[in-house]
PDB file of N, CA and C in Angstrom:
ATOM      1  N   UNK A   1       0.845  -1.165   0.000  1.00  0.00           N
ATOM      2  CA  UNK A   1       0.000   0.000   0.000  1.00  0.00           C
ATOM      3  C   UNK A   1       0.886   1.222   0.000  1.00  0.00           C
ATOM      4  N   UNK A   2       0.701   2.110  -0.689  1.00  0.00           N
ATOM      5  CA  UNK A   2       1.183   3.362  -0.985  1.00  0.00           C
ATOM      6  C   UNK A   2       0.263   4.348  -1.120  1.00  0.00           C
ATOM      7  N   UNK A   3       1.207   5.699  -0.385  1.00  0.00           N
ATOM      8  CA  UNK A   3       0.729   7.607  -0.678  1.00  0.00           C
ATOM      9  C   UNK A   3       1.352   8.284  -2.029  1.00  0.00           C
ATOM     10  N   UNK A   4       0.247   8.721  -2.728  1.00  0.00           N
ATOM     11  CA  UNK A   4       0.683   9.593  -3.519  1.00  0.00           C
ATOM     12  C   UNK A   4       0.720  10.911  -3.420  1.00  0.00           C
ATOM     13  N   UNK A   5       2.471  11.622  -3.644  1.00  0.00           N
ATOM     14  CA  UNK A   5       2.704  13.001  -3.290  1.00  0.00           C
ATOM     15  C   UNK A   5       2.990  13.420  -4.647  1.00  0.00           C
ATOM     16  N   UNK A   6       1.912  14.649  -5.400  1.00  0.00           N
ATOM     17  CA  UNK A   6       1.803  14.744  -6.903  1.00  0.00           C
ATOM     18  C   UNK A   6       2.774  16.266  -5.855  1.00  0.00           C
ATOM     19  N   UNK A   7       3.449  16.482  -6.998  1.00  0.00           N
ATOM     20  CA  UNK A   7       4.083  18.291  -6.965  1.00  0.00           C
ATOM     21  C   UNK A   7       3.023  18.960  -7.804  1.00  0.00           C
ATOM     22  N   UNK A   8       2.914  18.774  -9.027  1.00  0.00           N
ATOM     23  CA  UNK A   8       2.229  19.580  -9.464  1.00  0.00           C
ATOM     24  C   UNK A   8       1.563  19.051 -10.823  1.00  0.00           C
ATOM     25  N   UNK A   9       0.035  19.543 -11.072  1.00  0.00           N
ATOM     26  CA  UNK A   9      -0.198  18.897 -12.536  1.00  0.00           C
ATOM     27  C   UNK A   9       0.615  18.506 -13.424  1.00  0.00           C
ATOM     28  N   UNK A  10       1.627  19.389 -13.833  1.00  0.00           N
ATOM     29  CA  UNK A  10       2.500  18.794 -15.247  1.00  0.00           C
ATOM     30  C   UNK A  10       3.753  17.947 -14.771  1.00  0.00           C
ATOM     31  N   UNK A  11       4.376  17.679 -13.610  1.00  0.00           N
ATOM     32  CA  UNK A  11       5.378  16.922 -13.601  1.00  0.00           C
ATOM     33  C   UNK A  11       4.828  16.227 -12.157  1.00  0.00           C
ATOM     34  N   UNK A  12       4.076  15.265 -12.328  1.00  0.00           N
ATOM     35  CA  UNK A  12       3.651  14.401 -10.809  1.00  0.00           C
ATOM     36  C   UNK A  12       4.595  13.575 -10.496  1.00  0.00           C
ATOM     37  N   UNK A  13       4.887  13.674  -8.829  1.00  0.00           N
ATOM     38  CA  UNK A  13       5.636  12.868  -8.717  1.00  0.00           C
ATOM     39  C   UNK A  13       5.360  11.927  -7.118  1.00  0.00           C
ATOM     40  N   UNK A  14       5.528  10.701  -7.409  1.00  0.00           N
ATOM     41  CA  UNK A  14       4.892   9.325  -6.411  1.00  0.00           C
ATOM     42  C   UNK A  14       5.666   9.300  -5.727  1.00  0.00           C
ATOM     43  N   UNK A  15       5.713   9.456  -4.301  1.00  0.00           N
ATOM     44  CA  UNK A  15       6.199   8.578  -2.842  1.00  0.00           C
ATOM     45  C   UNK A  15       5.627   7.069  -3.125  1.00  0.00           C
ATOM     46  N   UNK A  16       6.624   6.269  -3.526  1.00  0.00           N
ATOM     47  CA  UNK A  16       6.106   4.997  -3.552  1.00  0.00           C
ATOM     48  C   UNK A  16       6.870   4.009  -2.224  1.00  0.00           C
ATOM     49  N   UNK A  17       5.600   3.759  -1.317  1.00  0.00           N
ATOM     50  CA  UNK A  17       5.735   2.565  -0.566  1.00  0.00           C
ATOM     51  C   UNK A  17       6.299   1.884  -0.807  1.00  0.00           C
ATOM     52  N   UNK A  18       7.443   0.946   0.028  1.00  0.00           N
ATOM     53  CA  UNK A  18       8.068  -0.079  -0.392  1.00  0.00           C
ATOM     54  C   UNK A  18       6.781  -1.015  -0.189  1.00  0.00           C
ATOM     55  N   UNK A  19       6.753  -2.445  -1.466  1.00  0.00           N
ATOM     56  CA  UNK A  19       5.910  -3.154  -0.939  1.00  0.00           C
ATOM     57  C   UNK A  19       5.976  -4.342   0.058  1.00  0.00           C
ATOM     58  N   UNK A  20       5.394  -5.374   0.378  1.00  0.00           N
ATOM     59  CA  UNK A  20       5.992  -6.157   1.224  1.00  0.00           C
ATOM     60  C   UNK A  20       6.192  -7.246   0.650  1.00  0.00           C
ATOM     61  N   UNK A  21       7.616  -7.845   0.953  1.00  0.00           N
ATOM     62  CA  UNK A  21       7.970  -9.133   0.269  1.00  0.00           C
ATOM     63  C   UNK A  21       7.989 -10.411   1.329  1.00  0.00           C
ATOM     64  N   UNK A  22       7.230 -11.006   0.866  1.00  0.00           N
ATOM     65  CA  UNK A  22       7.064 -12.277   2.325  1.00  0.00           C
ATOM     66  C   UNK A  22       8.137 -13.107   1.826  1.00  0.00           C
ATOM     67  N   UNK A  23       8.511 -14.816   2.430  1.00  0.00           N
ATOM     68  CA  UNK A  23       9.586 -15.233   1.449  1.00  0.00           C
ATOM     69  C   UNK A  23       8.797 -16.627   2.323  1.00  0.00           C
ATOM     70  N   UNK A  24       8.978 -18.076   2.143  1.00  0.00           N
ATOM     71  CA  UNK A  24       8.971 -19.475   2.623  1.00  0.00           C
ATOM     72  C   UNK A  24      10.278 -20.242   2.571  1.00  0.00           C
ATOM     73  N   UNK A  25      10.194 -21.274   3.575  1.00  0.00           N
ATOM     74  CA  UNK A  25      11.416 -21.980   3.283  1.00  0.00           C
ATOM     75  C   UNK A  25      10.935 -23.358   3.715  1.00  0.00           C
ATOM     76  N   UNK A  26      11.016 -24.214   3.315  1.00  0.00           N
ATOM     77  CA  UNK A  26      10.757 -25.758   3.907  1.00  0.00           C
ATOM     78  C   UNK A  26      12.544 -25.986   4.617  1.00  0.00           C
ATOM     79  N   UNK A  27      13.548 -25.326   4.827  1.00  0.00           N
ATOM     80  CA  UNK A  27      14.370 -26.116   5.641  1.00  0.00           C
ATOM     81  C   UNK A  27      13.811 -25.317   7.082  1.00  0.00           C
ATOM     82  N   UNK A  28      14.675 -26.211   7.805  1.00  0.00           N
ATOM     83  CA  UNK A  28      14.551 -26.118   9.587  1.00  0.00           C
ATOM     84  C   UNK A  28      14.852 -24.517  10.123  1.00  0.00           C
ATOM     85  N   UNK A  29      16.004 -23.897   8.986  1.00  0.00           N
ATOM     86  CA  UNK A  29      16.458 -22.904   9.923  1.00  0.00           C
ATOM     87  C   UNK A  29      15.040 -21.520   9.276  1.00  0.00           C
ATOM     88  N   UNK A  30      14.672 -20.751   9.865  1.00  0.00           N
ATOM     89  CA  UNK A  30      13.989 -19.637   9.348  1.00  0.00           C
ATOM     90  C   UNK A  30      14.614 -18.628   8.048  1.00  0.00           C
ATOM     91  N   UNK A  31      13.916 -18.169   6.798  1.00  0.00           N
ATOM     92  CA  UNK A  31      14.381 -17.044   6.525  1.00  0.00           C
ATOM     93  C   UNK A  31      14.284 -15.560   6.600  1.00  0.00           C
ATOM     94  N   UNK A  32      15.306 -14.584   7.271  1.00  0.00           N
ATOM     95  CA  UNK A  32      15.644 -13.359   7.556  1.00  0.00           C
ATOM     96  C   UNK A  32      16.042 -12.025   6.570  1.00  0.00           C
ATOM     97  N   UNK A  33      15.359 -11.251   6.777  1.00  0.00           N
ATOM     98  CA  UNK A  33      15.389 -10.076   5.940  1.00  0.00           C
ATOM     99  C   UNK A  33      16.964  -9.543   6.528  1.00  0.00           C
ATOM    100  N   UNK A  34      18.003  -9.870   5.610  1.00  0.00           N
ATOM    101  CA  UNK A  34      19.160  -8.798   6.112  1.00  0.00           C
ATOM    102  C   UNK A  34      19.394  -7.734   5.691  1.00  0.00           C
ATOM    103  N   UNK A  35      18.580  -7.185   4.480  1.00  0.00           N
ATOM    104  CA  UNK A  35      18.361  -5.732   4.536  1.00  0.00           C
ATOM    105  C   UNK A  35      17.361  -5.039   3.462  1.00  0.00           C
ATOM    106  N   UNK A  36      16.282  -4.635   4.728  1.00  0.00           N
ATOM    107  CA  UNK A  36      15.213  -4.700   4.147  1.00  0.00           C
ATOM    108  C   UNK A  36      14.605  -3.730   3.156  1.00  0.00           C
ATOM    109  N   UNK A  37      13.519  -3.695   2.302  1.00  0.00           N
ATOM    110  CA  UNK A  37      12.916  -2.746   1.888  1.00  0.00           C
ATOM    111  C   UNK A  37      13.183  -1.361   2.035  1.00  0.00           C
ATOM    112  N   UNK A  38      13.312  -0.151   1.320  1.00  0.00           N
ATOM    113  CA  UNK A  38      12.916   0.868   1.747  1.00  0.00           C
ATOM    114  C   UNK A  38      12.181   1.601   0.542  1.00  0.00           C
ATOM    115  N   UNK A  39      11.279   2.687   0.992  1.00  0.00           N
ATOM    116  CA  UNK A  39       9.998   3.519   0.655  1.00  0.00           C
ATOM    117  C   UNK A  39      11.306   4.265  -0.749  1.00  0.00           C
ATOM    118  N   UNK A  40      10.662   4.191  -2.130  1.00  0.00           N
ATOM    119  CA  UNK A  40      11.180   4.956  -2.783  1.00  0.00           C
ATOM    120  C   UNK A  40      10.300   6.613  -3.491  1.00  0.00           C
ATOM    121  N   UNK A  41      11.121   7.370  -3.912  1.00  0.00           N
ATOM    122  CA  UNK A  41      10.643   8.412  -5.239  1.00  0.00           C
ATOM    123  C   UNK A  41      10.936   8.284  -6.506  1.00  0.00           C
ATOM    124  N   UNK A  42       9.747   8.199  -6.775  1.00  0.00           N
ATOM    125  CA  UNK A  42       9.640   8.048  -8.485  1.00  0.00           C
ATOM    126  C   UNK A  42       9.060   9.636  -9.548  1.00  0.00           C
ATOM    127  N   UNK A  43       9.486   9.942 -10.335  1.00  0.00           N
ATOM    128  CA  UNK A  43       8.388  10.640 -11.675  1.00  0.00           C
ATOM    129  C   UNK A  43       7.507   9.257 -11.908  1.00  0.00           C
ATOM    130  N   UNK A  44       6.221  10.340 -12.552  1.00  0.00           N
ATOM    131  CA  UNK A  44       5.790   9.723 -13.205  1.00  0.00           C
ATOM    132  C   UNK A  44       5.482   8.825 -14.519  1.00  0.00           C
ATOM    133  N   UNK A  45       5.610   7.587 -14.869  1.00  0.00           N
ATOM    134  CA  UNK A  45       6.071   7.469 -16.446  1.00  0.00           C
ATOM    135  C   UNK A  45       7.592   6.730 -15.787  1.00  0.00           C
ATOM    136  N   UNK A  46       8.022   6.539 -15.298  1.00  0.00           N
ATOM    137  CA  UNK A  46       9.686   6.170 -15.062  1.00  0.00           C
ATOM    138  C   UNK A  46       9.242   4.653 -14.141  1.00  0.00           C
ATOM    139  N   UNK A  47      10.435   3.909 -14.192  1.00  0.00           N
ATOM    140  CA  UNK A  47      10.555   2.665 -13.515  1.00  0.00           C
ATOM    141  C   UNK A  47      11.288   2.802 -12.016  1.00  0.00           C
ATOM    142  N   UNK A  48      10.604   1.974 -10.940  1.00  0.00           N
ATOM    143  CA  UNK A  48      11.358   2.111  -9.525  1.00  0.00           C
ATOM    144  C   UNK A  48      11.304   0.726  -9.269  1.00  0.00           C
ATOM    145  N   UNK A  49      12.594   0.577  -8.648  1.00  0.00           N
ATOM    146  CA  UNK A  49      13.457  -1.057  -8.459  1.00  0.00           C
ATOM    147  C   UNK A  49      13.095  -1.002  -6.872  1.00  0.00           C
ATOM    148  N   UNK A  50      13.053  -1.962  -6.003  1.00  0.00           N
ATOM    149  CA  UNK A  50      12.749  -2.304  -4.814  1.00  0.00           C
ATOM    150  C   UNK A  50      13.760  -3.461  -4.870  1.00  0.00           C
ATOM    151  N   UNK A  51      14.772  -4.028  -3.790  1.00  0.00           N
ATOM    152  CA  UNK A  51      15.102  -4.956  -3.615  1.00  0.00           C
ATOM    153  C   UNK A  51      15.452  -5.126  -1.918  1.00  0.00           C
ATOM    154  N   UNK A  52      15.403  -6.891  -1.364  1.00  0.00           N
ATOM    155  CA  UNK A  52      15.642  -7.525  -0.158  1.00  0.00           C
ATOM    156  C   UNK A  52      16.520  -8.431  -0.203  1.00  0.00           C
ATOM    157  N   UNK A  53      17.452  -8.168   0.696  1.00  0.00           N
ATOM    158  CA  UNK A  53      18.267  -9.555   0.606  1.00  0.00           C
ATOM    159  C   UNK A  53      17.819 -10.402   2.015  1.00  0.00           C
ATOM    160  N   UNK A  54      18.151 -11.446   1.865  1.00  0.00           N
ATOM    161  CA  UNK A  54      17.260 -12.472   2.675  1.00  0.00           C
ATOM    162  C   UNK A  54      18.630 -13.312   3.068  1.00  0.00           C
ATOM    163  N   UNK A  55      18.690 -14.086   4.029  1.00  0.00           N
ATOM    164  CA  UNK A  55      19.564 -14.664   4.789  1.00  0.00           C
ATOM    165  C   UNK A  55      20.136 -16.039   4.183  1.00  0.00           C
ATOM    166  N   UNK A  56      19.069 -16.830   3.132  1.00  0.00           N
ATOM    167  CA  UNK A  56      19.124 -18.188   2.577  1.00  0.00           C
ATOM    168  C   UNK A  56      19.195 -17.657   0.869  1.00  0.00           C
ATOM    169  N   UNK A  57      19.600 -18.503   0.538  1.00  0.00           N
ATOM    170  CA  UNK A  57      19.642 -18.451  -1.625  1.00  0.00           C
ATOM    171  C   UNK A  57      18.276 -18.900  -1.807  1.00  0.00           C
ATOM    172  N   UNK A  58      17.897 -18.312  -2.651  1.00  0.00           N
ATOM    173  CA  UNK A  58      16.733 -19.019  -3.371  1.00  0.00           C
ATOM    174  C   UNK A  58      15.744 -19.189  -2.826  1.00  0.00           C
ATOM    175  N   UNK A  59      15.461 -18.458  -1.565  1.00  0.00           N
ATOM    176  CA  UNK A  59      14.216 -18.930  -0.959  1.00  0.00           C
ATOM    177  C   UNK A  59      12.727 -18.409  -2.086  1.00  0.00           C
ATOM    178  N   UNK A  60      11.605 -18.746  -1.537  1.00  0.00           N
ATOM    179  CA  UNK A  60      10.295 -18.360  -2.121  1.00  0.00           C
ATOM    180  C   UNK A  60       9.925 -17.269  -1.720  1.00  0.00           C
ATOM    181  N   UNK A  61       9.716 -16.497  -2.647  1.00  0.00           N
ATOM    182  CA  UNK A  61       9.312 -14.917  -1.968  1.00  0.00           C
ATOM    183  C   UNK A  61       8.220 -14.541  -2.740  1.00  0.00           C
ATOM    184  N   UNK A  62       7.216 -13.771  -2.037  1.00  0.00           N
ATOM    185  CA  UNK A  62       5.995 -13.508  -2.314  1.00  0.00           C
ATOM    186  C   UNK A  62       5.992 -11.910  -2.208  1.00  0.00           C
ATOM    187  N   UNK A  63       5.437 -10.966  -3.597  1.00  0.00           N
ATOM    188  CA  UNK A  63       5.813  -9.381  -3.168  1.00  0.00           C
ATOM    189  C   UNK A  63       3.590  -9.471  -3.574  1.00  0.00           C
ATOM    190  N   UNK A  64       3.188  -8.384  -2.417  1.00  0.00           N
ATOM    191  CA  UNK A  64       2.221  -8.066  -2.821  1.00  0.00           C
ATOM    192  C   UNK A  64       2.240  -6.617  -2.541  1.00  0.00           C
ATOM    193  N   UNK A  65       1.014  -5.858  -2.579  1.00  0.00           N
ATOM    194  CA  UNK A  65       0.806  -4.553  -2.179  1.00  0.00           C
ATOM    195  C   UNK A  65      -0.786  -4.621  -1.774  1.00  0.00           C
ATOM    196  N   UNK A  66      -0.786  -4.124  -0.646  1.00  0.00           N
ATOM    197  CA  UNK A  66      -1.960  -4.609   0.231  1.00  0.00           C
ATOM    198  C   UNK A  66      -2.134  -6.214   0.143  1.00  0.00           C
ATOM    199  N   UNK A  67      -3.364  -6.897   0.130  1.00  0.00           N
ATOM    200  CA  UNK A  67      -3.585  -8.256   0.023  1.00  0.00           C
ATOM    201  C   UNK A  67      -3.440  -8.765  -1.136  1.00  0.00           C
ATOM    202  N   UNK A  68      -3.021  -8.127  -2.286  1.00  0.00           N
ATOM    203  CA  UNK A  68      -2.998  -8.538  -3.548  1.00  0.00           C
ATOM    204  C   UNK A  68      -1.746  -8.836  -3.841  1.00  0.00           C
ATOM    205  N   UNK A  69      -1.165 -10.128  -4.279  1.00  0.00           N
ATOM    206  CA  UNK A  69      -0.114 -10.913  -4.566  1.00  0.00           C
ATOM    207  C   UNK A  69       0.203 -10.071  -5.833  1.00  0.00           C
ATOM    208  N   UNK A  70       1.303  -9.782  -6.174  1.00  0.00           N
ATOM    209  CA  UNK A  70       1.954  -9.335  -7.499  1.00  0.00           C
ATOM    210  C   UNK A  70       2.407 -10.678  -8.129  1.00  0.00           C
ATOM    211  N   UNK A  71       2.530 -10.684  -9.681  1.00  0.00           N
ATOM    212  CA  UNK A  71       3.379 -11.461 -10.510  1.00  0.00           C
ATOM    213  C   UNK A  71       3.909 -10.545 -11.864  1.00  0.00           C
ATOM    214  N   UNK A  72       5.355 -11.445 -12.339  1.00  0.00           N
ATOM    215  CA  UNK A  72       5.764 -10.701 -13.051  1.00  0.00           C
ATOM    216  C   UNK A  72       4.620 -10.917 -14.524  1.00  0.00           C
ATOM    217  N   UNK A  73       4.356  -9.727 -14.894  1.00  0.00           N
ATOM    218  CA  UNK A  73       3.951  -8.627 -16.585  1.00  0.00           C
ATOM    219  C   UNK A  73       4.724  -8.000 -17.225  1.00  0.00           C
ATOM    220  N   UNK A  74       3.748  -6.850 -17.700  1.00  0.00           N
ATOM    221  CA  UNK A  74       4.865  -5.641 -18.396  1.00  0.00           C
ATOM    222  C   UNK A  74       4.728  -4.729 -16.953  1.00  0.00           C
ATOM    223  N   UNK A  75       3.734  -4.732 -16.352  1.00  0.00           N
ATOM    224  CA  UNK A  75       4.025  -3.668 -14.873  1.00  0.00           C
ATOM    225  C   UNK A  75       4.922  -4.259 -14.290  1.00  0.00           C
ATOM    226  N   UNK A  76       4.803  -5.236 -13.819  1.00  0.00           N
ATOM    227  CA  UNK A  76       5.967  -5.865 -12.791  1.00  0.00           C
ATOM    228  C   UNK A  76       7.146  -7.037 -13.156  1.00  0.00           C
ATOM    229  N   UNK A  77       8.190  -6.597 -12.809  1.00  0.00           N
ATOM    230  CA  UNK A  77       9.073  -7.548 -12.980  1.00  0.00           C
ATOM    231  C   UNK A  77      10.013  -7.753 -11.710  1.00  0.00           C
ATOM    232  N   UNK A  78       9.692  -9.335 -11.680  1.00  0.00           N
ATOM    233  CA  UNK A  78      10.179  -9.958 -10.502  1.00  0.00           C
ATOM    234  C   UNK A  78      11.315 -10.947 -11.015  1.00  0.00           C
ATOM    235  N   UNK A  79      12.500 -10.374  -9.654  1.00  0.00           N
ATOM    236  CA  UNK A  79      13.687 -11.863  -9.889  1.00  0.00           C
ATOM    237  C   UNK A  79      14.301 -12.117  -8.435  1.00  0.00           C
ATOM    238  N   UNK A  80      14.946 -13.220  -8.614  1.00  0.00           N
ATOM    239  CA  UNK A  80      15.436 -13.573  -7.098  1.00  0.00           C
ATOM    240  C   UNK A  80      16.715 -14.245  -8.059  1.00  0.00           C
ATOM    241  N   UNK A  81      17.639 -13.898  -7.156  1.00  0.00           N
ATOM    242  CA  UNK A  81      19.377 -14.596  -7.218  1.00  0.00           C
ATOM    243  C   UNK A  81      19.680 -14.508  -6.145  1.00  0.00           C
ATOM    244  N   UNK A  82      20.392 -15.864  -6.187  1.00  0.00           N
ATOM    245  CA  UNK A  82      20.777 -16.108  -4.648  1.00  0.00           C
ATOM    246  C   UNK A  82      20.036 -15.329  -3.830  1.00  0.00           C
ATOM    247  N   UNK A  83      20.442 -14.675  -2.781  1.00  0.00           N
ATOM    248  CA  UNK A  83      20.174 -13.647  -1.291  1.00  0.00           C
ATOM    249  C   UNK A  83      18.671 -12.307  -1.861  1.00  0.00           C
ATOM    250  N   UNK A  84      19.694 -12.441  -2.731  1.00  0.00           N
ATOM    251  CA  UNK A  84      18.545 -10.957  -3.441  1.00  0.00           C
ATOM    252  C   UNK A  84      17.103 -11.016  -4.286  1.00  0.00           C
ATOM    253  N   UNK A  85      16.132 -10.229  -3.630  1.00  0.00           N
ATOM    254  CA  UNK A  85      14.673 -10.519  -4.433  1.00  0.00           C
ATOM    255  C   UNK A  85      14.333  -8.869  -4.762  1.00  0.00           C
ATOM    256  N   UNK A  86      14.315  -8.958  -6.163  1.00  0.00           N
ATOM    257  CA  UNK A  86      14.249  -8.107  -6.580  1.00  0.00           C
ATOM    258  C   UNK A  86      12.311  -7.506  -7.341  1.00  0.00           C
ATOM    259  N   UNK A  87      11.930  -6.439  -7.013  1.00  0.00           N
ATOM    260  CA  UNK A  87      10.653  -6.280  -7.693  1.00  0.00           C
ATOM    261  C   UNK A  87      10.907  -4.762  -8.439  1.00  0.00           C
ATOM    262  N   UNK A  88      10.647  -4.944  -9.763  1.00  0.00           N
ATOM    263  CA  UNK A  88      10.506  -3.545 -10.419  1.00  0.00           C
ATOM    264  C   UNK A  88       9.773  -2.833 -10.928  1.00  0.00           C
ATOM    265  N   UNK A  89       8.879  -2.237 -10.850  1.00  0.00           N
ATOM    266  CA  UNK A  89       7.695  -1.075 -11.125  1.00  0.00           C
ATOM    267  C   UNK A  89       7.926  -0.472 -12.300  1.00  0.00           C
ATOM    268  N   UNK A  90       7.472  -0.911 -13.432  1.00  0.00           N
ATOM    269  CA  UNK A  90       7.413  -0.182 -14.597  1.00  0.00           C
ATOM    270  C   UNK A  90       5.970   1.006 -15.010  1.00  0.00           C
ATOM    271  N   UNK A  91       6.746   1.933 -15.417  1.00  0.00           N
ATOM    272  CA  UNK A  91       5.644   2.968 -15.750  1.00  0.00           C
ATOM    273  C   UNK A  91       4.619   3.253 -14.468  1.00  0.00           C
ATOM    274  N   UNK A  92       5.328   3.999 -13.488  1.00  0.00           N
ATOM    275  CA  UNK A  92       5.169   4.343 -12.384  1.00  0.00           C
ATOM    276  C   UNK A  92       3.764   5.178 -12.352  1.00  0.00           C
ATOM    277  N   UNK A  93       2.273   5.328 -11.627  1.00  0.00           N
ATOM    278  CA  UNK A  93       1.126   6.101 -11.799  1.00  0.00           C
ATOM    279  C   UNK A  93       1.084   5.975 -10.751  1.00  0.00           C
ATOM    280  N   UNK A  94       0.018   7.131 -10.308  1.00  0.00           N
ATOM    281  CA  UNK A  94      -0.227   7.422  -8.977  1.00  0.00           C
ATOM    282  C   UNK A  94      -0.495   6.291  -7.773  1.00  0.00           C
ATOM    283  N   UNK A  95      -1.768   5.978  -9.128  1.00  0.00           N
ATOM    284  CA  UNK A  95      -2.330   4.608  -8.483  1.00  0.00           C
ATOM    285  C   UNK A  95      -1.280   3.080  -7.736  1.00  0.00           C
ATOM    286  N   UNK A  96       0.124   3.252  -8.248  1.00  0.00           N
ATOM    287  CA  UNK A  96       0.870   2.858  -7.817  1.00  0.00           C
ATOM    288  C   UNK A  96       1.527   3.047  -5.712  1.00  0.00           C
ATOM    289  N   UNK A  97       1.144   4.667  -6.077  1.00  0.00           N
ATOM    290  CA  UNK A  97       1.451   4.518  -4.835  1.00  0.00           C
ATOM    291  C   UNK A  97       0.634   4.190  -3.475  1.00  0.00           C
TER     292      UNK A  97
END
Protein backbone atom coordinates (compact mmCIF):
# COMPACT_ATOMS: atom_id res chain seq x y z
CA UNK A 1 0.00 0.00 0.00
CA UNK A 2 1.18 3.36 -0.98
CA UNK A 3 0.73 7.61 -0.68
CA UNK A 4 0.68 9.59 -3.52
CA UNK A 5 2.70 13.00 -3.29
CA UNK A 6 1.80 14.74 -6.90
CA UNK A 7 4.08 18.29 -6.97
CA UNK A 8 2.23 19.58 -9.46
CA UNK A 9 -0.20 18.90 -12.54
CA UNK A 10 2.50 18.79 -15.25
CA UNK A 11 5.38 16.92 -13.60
CA UNK A 12 3.65 14.40 -10.81
CA UNK A 13 5.64 12.87 -8.72
CA UNK A 14 4.89 9.33 -6.41
CA UNK A 15 6.20 8.58 -2.84
CA UNK A 16 6.11 5.00 -3.55
CA UNK A 17 5.74 2.56 -0.57
CA UNK A 18 8.07 -0.08 -0.39
CA UNK A 19 5.91 -3.15 -0.94
CA UNK A 20 5.99 -6.16 1.22
CA UNK A 21 7.97 -9.13 0.27
CA UNK A 22 7.06 -12.28 2.33
CA UNK A 23 9.59 -15.23 1.45
CA UNK A 24 8.97 -19.48 2.62
CA UNK A 25 11.42 -21.98 3.28
CA UNK A 26 10.76 -25.76 3.91
CA UNK A 27 14.37 -26.12 5.64
CA UNK A 28 14.55 -26.12 9.59
CA UNK A 29 16.46 -22.90 9.92
CA UNK A 30 13.99 -19.64 9.35
CA UNK A 31 14.38 -17.04 6.53
CA UNK A 32 15.64 -13.36 7.56
CA UNK A 33 15.39 -10.08 5.94
CA UNK A 34 19.16 -8.80 6.11
CA UNK A 35 18.36 -5.73 4.54
CA UNK A 36 15.21 -4.70 4.15
CA UNK A 37 12.92 -2.75 1.89
CA UNK A 38 12.92 0.87 1.75
CA UNK A 39 10.00 3.52 0.65
CA UNK A 40 11.18 4.96 -2.78
CA UNK A 41 10.64 8.41 -5.24
CA UNK A 42 9.64 8.05 -8.49
CA UNK A 43 8.39 10.64 -11.67
CA UNK A 44 5.79 9.72 -13.20
CA UNK A 45 6.07 7.47 -16.45
CA UNK A 46 9.69 6.17 -15.06
CA UNK A 47 10.55 2.66 -13.51
CA UNK A 48 11.36 2.11 -9.53
CA UNK A 49 13.46 -1.06 -8.46
CA UNK A 50 12.75 -2.30 -4.81
CA UNK A 51 15.10 -4.96 -3.61
CA UNK A 52 15.64 -7.52 -0.16
CA UNK A 53 18.27 -9.56 0.61
CA UNK A 54 17.26 -12.47 2.68
CA UNK A 55 19.56 -14.66 4.79
CA UNK A 56 19.12 -18.19 2.58
CA UNK A 57 19.64 -18.45 -1.62
CA UNK A 58 16.73 -19.02 -3.37
CA UNK A 59 14.22 -18.93 -0.96
CA UNK A 60 10.30 -18.36 -2.12
CA UNK A 61 9.31 -14.92 -1.97
CA UNK A 62 5.99 -13.51 -2.31
CA UNK A 63 5.81 -9.38 -3.17
CA UNK A 64 2.22 -8.07 -2.82
CA UNK A 65 0.81 -4.55 -2.18
CA UNK A 66 -1.96 -4.61 0.23
CA UNK A 67 -3.59 -8.26 0.02
CA UNK A 68 -3.00 -8.54 -3.55
CA UNK A 69 -0.11 -10.91 -4.57
CA UNK A 70 1.95 -9.33 -7.50
CA UNK A 71 3.38 -11.46 -10.51
CA UNK A 72 5.76 -10.70 -13.05
CA UNK A 73 3.95 -8.63 -16.59
CA UNK A 74 4.87 -5.64 -18.40
CA UNK A 75 4.02 -3.67 -14.87
CA UNK A 76 5.97 -5.87 -12.79
CA UNK A 77 9.07 -7.55 -12.98
CA UNK A 78 10.18 -9.96 -10.50
CA UNK A 79 13.69 -11.86 -9.89
CA UNK A 80 15.44 -13.57 -7.10
CA UNK A 81 19.38 -14.60 -7.22
CA UNK A 82 20.78 -16.11 -4.65
CA UNK A 83 20.17 -13.65 -1.29
CA UNK A 84 18.55 -10.96 -3.44
CA UNK A 85 14.67 -10.52 -4.43
CA UNK A 86 14.25 -8.11 -6.58
CA UNK A 87 10.65 -6.28 -7.69
CA UNK A 88 10.51 -3.55 -10.42
CA UNK A 89 7.70 -1.07 -11.13
CA UNK A 90 7.41 -0.18 -14.60
CA UNK A 91 5.64 2.97 -15.75
CA UNK A 92 5.17 4.34 -12.38
CA UNK A 93 1.13 6.10 -11.80
CA UNK A 94 -0.23 7.42 -8.98
CA UNK A 95 -2.33 4.61 -8.48
CA UNK A 96 0.87 2.86 -7.82
CA UNK A 97 1.45 4.52 -4.84
Amino acid sequence: KCQSNCVNQDLAQASIKAPVASFFSSLALPVLFKKELKDKEAEEGAAVKFQCELTKDNATVEWRKGTMELFTCAKYEIKLSGRTAELVIHNVEPEDA
